[in-house]
Protein backbone atom coordinates (compact mmCIF):
# COMPACT_ATOMS: atom_id res chain seq x y z
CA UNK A 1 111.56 77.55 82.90
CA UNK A 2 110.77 80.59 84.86
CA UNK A 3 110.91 80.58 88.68
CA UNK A 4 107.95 82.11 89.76
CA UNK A 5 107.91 83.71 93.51
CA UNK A 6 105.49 81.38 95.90
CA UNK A 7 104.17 82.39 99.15
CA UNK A 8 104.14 79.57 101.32
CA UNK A 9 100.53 79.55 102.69
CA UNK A 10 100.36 78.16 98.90
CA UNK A 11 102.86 75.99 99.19
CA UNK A 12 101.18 74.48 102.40
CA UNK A 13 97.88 74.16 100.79
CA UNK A 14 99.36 72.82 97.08
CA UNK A 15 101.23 70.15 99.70
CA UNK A 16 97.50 69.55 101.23
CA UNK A 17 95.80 69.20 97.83
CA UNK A 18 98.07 66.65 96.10
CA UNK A 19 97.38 64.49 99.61
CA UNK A 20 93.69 64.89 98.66
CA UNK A 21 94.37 63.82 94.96
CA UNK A 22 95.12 60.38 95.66
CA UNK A 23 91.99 60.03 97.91
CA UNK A 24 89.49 56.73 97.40
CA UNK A 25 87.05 58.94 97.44
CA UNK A 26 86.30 60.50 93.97
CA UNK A 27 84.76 63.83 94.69
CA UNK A 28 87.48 64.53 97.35
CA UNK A 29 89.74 63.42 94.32
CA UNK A 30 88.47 65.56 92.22
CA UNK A 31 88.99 68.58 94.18
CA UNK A 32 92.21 67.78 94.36
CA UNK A 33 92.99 67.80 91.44
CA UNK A 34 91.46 70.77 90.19
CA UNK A 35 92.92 72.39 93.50
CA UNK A 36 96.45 70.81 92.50
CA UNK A 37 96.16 72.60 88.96
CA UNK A 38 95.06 75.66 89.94
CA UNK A 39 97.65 76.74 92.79
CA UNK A 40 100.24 75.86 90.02
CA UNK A 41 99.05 78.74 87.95
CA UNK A 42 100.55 81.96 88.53
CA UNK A 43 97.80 84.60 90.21
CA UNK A 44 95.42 85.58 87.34
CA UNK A 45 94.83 89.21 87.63
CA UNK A 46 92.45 91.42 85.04
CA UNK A 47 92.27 94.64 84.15
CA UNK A 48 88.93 96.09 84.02
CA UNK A 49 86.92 99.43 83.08
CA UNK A 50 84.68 101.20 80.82
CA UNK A 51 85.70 101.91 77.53
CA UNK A 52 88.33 104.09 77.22
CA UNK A 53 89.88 104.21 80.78
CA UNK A 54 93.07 103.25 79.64
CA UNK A 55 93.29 99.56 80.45
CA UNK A 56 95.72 98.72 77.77
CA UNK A 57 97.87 101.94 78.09
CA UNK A 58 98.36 100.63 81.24
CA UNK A 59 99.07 97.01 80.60
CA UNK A 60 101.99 98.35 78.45
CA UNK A 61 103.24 99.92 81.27
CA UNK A 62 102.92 97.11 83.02
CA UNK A 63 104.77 94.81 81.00
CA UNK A 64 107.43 97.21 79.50
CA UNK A 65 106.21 96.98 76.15
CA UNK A 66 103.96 98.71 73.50
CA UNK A 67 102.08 95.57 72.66
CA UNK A 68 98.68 96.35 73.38
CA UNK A 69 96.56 98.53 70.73
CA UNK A 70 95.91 101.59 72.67
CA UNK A 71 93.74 103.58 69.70
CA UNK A 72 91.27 105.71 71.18
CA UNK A 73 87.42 104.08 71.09
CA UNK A 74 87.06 100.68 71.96
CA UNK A 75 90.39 99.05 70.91
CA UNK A 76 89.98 95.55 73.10
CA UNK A 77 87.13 93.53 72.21
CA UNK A 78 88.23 89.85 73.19
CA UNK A 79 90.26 88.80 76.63
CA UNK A 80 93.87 89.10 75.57
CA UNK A 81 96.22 87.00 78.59
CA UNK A 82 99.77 87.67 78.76
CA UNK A 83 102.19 85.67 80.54
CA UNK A 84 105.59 85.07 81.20
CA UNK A 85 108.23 83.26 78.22
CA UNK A 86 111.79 83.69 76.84
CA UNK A 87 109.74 84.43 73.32
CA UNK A 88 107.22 87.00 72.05
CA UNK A 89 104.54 85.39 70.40
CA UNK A 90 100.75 85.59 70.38
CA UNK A 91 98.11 83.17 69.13
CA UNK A 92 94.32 83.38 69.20
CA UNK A 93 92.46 80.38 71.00
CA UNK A 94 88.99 80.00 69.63
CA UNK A 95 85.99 78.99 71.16
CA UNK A 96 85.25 76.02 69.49
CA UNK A 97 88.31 74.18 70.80
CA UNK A 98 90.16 74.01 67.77
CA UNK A 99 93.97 74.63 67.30
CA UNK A 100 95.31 78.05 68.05
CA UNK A 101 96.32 80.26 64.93
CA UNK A 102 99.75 82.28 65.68
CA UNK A 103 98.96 86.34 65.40
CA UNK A 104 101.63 88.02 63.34
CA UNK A 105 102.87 90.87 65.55
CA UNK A 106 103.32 94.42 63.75
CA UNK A 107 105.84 96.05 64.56
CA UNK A 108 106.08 94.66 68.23
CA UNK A 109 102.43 95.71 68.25
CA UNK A 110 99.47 93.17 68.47
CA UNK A 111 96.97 93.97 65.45
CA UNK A 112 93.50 95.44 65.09
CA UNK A 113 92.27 92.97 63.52
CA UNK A 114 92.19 89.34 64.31
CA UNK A 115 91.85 85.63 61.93
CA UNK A 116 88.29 84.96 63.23
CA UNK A 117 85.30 86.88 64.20
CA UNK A 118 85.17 88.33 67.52
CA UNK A 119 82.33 85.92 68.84
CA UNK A 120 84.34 82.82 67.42
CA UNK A 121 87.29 84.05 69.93
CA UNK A 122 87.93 82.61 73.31
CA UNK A 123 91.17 84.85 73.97
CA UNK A 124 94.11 85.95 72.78
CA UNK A 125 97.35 84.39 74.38
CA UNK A 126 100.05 86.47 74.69
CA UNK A 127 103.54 85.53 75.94
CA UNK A 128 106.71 88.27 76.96
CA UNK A 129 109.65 87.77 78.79
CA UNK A 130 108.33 90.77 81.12
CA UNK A 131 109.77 91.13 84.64
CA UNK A 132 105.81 91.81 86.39
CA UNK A 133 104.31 88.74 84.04
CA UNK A 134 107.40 86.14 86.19
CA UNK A 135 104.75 86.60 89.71
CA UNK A 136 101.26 86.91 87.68
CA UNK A 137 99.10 86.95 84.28
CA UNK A 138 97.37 90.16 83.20
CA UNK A 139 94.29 89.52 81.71
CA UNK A 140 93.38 92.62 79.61
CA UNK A 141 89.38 92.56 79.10
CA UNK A 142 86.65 94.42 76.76
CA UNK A 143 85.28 97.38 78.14
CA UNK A 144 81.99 97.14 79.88
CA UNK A 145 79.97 99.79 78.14
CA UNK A 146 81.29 97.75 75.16
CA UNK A 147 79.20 98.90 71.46
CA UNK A 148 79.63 95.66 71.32
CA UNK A 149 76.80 93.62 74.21
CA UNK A 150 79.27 90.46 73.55
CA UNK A 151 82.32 91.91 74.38
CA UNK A 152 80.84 93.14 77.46
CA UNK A 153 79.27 89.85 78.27
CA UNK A 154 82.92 88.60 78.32
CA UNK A 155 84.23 90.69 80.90
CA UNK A 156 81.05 89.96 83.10
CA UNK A 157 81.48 86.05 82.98
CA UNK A 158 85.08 86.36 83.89
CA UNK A 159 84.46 88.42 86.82
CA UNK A 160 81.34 86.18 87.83
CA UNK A 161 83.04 82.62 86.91
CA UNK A 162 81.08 80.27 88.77
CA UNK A 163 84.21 77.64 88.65
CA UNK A 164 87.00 77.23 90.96
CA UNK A 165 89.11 75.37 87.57
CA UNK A 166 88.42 77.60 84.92
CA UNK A 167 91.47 78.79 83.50
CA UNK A 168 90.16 82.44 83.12
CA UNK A 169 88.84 83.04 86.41
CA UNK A 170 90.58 86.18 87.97
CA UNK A 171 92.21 86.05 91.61
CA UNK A 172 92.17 89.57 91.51
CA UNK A 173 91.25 92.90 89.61
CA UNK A 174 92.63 96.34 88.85
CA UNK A 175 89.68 98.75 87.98
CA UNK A 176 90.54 101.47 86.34
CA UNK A 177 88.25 104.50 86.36
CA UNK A 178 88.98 107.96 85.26
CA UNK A 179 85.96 110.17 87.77
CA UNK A 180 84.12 109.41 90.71
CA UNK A 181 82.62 105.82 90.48
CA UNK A 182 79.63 105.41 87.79
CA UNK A 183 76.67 102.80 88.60
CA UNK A 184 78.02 100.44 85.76
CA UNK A 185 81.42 100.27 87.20
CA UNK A 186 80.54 100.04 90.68
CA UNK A 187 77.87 96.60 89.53
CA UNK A 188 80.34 95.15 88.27
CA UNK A 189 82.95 95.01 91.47
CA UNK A 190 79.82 93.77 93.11
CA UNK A 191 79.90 90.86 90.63
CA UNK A 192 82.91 89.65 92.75
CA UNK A 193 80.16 88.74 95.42
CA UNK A 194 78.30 85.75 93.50
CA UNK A 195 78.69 82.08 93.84
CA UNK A 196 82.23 80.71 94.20
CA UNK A 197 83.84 83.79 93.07
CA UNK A 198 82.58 85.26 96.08
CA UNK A 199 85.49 83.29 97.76
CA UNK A 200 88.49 84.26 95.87
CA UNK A 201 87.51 87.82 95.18
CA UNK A 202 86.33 90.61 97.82
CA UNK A 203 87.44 94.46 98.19
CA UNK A 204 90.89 92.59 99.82
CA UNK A 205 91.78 92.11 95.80
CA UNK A 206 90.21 94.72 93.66
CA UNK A 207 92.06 97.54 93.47
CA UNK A 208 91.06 100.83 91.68
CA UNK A 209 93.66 103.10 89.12
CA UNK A 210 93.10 106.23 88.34
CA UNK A 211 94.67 106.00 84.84
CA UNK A 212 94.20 109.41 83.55
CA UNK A 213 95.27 111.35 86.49
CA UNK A 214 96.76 114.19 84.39
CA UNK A 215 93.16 114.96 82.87
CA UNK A 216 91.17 115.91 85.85
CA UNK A 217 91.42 119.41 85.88
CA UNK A 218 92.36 121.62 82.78
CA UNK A 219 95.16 123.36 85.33
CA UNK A 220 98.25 120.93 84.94
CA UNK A 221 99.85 122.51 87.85
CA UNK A 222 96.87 121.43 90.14
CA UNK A 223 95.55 118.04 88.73
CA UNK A 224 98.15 115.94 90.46
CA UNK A 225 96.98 117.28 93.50
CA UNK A 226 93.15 116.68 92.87
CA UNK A 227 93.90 113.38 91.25
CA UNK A 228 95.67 112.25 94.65
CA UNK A 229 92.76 114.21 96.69
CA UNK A 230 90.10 111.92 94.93
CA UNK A 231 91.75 108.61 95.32
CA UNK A 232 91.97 109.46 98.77
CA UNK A 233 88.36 110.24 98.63
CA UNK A 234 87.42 107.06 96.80
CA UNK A 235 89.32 104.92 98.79
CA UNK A 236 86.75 105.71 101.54
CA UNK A 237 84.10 106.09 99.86
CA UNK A 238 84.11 102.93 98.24
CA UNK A 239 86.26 100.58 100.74
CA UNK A 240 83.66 97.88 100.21
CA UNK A 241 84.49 97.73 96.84
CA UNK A 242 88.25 98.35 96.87
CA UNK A 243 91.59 97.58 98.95
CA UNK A 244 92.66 101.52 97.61
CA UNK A 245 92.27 103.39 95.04
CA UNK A 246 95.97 105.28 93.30
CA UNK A 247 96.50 107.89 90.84
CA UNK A 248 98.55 107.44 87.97
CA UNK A 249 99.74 109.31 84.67
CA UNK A 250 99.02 106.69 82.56
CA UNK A 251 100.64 107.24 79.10
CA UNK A 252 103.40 109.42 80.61
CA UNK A 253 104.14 105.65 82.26
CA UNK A 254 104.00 104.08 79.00
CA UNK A 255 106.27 106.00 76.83
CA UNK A 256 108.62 105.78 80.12
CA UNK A 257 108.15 102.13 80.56
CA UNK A 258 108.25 101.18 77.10
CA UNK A 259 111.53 103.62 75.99
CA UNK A 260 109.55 105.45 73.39
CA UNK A 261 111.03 108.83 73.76
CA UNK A 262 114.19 109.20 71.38
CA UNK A 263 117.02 111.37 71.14
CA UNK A 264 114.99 114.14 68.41
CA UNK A 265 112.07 114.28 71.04
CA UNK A 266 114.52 115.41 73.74
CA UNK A 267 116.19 118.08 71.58
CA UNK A 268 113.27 119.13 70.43
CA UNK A 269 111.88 119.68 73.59
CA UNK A 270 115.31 121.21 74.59
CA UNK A 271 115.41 123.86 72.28
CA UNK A 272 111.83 124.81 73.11
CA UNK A 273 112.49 124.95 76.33
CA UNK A 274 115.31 127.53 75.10
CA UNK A 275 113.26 129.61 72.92
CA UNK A 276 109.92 129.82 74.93
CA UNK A 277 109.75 132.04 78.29
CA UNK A 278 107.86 129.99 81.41
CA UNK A 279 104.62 132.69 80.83
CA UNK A 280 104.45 131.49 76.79
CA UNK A 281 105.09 127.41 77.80
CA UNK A 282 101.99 128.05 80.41
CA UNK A 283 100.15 129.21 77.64
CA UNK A 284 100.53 127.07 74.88
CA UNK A 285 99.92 124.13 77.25
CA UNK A 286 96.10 125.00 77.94
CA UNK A 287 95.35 123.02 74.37
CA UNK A 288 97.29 120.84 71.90
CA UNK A 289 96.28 123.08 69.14
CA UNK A 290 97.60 126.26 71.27
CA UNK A 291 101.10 124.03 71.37
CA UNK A 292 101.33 122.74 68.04
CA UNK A 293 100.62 126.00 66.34
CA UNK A 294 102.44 128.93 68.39
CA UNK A 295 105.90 129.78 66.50
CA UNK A 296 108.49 128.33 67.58
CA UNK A 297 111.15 125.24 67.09
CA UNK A 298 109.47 122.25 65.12
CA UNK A 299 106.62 121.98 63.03
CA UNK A 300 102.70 120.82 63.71
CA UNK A 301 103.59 116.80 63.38
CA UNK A 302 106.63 117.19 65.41
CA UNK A 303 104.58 118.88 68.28
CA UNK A 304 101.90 116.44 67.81
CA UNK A 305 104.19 113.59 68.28
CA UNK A 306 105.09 115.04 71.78
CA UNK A 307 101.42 115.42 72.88
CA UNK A 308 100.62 111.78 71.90
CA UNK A 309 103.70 110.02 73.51
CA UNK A 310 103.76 112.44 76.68
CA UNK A 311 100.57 114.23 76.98
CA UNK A 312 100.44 118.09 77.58
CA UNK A 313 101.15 117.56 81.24
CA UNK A 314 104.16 115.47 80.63
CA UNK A 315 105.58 118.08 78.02
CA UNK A 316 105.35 120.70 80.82
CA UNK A 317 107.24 118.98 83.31
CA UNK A 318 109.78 117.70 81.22
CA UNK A 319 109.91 121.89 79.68
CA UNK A 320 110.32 123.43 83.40
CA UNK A 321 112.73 120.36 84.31
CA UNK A 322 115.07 121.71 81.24
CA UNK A 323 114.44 125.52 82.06
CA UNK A 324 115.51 124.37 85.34
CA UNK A 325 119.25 122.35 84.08
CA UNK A 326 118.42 119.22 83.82
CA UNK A 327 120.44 117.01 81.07
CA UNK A 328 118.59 117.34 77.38
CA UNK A 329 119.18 113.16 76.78
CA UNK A 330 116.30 110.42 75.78
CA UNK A 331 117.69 109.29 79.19
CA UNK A 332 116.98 111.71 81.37
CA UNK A 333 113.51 113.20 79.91
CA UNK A 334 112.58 109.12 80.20
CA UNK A 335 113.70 109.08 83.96
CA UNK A 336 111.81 112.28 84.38
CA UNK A 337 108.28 111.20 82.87
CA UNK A 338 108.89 107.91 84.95
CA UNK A 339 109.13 110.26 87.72
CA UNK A 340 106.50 112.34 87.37
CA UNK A 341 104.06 109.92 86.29
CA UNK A 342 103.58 107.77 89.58
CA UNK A 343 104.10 104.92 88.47
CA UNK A 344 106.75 103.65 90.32
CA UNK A 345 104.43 104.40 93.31
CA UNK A 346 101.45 102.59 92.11
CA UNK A 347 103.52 99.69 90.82
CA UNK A 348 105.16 98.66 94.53
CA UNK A 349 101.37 99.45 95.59
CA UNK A 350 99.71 97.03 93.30
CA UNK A 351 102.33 94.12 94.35
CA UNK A 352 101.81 94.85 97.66
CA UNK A 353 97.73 94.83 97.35
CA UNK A 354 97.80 92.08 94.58
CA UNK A 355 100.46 89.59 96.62
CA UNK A 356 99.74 87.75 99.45
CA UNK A 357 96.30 88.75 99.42
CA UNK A 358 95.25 87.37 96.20
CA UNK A 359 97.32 84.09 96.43
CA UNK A 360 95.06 83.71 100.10
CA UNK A 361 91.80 83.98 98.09
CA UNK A 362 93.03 81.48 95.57
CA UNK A 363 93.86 79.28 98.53
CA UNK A 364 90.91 79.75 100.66
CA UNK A 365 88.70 78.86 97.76
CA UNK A 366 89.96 75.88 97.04
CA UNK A 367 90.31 74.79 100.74
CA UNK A 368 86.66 75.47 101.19
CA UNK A 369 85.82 72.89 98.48
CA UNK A 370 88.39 70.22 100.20
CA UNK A 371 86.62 70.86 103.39
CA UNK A 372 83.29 70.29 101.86
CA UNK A 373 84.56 67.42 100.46
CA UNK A 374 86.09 66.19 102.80
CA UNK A 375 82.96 66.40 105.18
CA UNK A 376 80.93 64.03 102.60
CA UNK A 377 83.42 62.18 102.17
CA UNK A 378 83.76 61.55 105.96
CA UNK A 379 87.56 61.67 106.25
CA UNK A 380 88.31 63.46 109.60
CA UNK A 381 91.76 63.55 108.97
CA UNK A 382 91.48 65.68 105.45
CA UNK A 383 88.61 67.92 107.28
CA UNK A 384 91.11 68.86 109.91
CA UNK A 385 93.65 69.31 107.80
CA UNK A 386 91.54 71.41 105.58
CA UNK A 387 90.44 73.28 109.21
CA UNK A 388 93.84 73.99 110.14
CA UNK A 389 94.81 75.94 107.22
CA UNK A 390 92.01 77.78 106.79
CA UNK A 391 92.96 79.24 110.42
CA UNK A 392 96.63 79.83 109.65
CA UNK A 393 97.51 83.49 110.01
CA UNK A 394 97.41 84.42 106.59
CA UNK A 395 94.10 83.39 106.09
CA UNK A 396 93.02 86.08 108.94
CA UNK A 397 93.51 89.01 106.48
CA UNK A 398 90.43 88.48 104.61
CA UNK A 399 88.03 88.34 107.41
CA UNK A 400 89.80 91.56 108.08
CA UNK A 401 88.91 92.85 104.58
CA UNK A 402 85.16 91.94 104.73
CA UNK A 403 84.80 93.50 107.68
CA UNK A 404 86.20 96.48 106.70
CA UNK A 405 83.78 96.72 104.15
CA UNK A 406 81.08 96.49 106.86
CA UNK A 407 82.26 98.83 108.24
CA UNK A 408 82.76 101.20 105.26
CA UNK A 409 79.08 100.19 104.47
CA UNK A 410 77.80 101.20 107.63
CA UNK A 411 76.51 97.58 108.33
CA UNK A 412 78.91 97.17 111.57
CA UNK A 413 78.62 100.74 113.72
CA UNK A 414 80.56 100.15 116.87
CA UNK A 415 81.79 102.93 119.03
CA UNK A 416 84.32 105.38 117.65
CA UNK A 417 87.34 104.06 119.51
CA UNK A 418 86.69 100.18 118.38
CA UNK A 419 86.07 101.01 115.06
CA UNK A 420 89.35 103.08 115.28
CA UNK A 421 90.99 100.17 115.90
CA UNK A 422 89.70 98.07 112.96
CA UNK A 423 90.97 100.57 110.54
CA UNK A 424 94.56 100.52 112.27
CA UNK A 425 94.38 96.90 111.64
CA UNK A 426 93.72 97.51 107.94
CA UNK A 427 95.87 99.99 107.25
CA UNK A 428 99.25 99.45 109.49
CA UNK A 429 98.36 95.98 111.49
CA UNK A 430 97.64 96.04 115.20
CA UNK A 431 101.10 96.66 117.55
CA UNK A 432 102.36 94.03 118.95
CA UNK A 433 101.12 93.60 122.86
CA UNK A 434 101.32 91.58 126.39
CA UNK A 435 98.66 89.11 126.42
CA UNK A 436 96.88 90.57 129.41
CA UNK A 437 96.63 94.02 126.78
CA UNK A 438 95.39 91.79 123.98
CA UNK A 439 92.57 90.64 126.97
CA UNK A 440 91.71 93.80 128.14
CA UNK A 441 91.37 95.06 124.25
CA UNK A 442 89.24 92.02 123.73
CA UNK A 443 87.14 91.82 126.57
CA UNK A 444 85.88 95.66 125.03
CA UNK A 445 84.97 93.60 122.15
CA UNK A 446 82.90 91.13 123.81
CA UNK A 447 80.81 93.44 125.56
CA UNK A 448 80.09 95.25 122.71
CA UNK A 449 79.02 92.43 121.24
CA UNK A 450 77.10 91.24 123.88
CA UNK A 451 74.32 94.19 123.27
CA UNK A 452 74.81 94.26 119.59
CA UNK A 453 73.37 92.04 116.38
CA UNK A 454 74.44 88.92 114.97
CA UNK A 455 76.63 91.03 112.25
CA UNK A 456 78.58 93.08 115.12
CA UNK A 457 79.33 90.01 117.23
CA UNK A 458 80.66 88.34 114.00
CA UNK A 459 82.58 91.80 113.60
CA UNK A 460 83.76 91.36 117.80
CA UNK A 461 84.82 87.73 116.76
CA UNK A 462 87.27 88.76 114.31
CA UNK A 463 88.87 91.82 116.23
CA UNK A 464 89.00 89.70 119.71
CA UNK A 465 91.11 86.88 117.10
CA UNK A 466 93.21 89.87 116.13
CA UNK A 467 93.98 91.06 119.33
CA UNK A 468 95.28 87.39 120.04
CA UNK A 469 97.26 87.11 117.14
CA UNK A 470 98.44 90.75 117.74
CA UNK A 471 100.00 89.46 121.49
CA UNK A 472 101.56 86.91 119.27
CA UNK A 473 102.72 89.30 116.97
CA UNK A 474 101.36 88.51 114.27
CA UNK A 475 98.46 90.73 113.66
């Protein structure tokens, strides 16, 4: 059995729910339980887009393994989970309740087609003994402009579960997106708002990927740059929808993650770097058809077999990296593209945004339903109990994140120096201060509020509780 890392605001509230399981009372019991089942999962996170954004190209990444059909077109049609085991194995669940059939893998690879129709399929289960899949389960989902309405209908209902037990409902999303945000995409973040999903998911836990970050421009020596320029820019622009938005070169990850470059791809690449001056490689590189065909070491499929597995942008780096020393190994080319890709980046990012955050929605859903419970039940002692947690620390952060996206909404305008002060809190947390500073800072808050709607002064409410946690040291 795998150890999977807890935080313990989950461990307080899994303590919490297993008290409520044994309650007289049968709806409080019920919560419970379903609470008690829940928490135990690992977080349940799902990668989203339109088709073609490179969802599954980044899943391998992910999970250090070419598993996922990355064809181009629409290669995902049915929710494929993958979680954590010793053993590789897949089997597809159908929707009728019936005994899973075990999916013969190809070649490591999970096929194109599958034992049932698509519309008989619940989801695919996948399990890897990946590092990532030991802390969560990646939920790889249809695209939403699917050709197929079905397929998109799938993605929809698991972003919009109305059920705090479902197995399938996500804690938390990574969008990925390859231009500025289209209508369909940004609908579908906003289906995070409705019902009970509306209480584990918020802009706190979707985060946005650019996957293709290398295709922006057609000048590879300036699309890194405008890829990181328009995250930047879509991080404000949509910070109602999103925690952040990061760039990242999404194959160039996968053939790094997944060890796909061999030693002929690295000599061929070496002696090409050998035979071709840096004006010719600059040139060749503004098309695959330019590269494959110019004379030179290899032939077409050779060449070809570079552009798939690294991209043209990922064949020029690697070229000026060998024109520059730089070892002519699998090894090192690998370690470059890594490099070079972002990845590494964008992977401590996503545990940082995906982490506590997401396992504080989880909680703060199911606490919600205890408290209700509780309440109609009339068991002060379980209401309190339920009351206390919900005010820990750690639950603080996602008041912070809704009113951030006030603020980036322009619902909450309050004078340039406050609302300073509530981005500082998102971003870096408030510094630690005397209480009479937290006061002072505080008392600002109040009299803004005092002149301002019932929106702002629920805004002033959560940055005076900062300020007090912050002379704690804790904000």
């Amino acid at each position: 059995m795998v150890s999977r890392r807890t935080w313990p605001l989950n461990d307080a509230v899994l303590a919490f729910s297993r008290r409520a399981e044994c309650s007289s009372n049968s709806g409080l019991a019920d919560a419970g339980r379903q609470a008690v089942a829940r928490l135990r999962q690992p977080l349940q996170v799902a990668l989203v887009g339109l088709i073609s954004t490179g969802k599954s190209t980044l899943l391998n990444a992910l999970v250090e393994t070419a598993i996922s059909p990355t064809a181009g077109g629409e290669s995902t049609r049915v929710l494929y989970s993958f979680s954590h085991d010793r053993f590789t194995m897949a089997a597809v669940h159908p929707r009728d309740g019936s005994e899973p059939v075990p999916v013969r893998l190809n070649g490591g690879r999970l096929p194109s087609e599958l034992p049932f129709p698509v519309a008989q399929i619940d989801r695919v289960v996948v399990t890897l003994p990946a590092v990532m899949l030991e802390e969560l389960t990646l939920v790889d989902t249809p695209g939403l402009a699917s050709t197929s309405p079905e397929s998109s209908e799938v993605t929809r209902q698991l972003l919009s579960e109305n059920t705090l037990d479902a197995a399938g409902a996500a804690d938390a999303i990574i969008f990925c997106i390859n231009t500025p945000l289209k209508d369909a995409e940004a609908e579908a973040v906003s289906l995070f708002r409705s019902g009970r999903a509306g209480m584990r998911l918020t802009s706190g836990t979707a985060v946005a990927v650019l996957t293709k970050a290398d295709c922006l421009t057609g000048d590879r020596r300036t699309t890194w740059k405008e890829a990181v320029a328009l995250s930047r820019k879509l991080s404000m622009d949509h910070a109602d929808l999103f925690a952040g938005v990061a760039p990242v070169i999404g194959l160039l990850a996968e053939t790094a993650r997944t060890g796909a470059l061999r030693e002929r791809h690295a000599q061929l690449l070496a002696t090409l770097a050998a035979e071709w001056a840096p004006q010719t490689i600059e040139a060749v590189l503004r098309h695959e058809k330019l590269f494959c065909d110019h004379s030179g070491p290899g032939d077409a499929a050779q060449r070809m077999e570079l552009v798939q597995l690294l991209g043209l942008f990922g064949i020029g780096a690697l070229l000026e990296n060998l024109q520059g020393g730089a070892p002519a190994t699998a090894t090192e080319m690998t370690r470059i593209a890594l490099q070079v890709s972002g990845f590494d980046e964008i992977s401590n990012w996503l545990r940082f945004q995906l982490g506590s955050r997401a396992s504080a929605m989880k909680a703060r859903a199911h606490l919600q339903i205890l408290l209700e419970k509780a309440q109609a039940a009339r068991e002060p002692e379980f209401y309190d109990c339920a009351q206390a947690l919900l005010d820990r620390p750690e639950m603080f952060e996602l008041q912070v994140f809704r009113l951030a996206g006030r603020l980036a909404a322009g619902r909450v305008k309050p004078p340039p120096g406050l609302a300073e002060q509530i981005w500082i809190l998102l971003s870096t947390g408030l510094p630690a201060v005397s209480g009479r500073e937290a006061a002072q800072q505080a008392s600002e808050w109040r009299e803004w509020a005092m002149l301002a709607d019932s929106e702002s002064q629920s805004a002033a409410r959560v940055m005076v509780r900062a300020w007090q946690l912050a002379a704690q040291g804790q904000a």
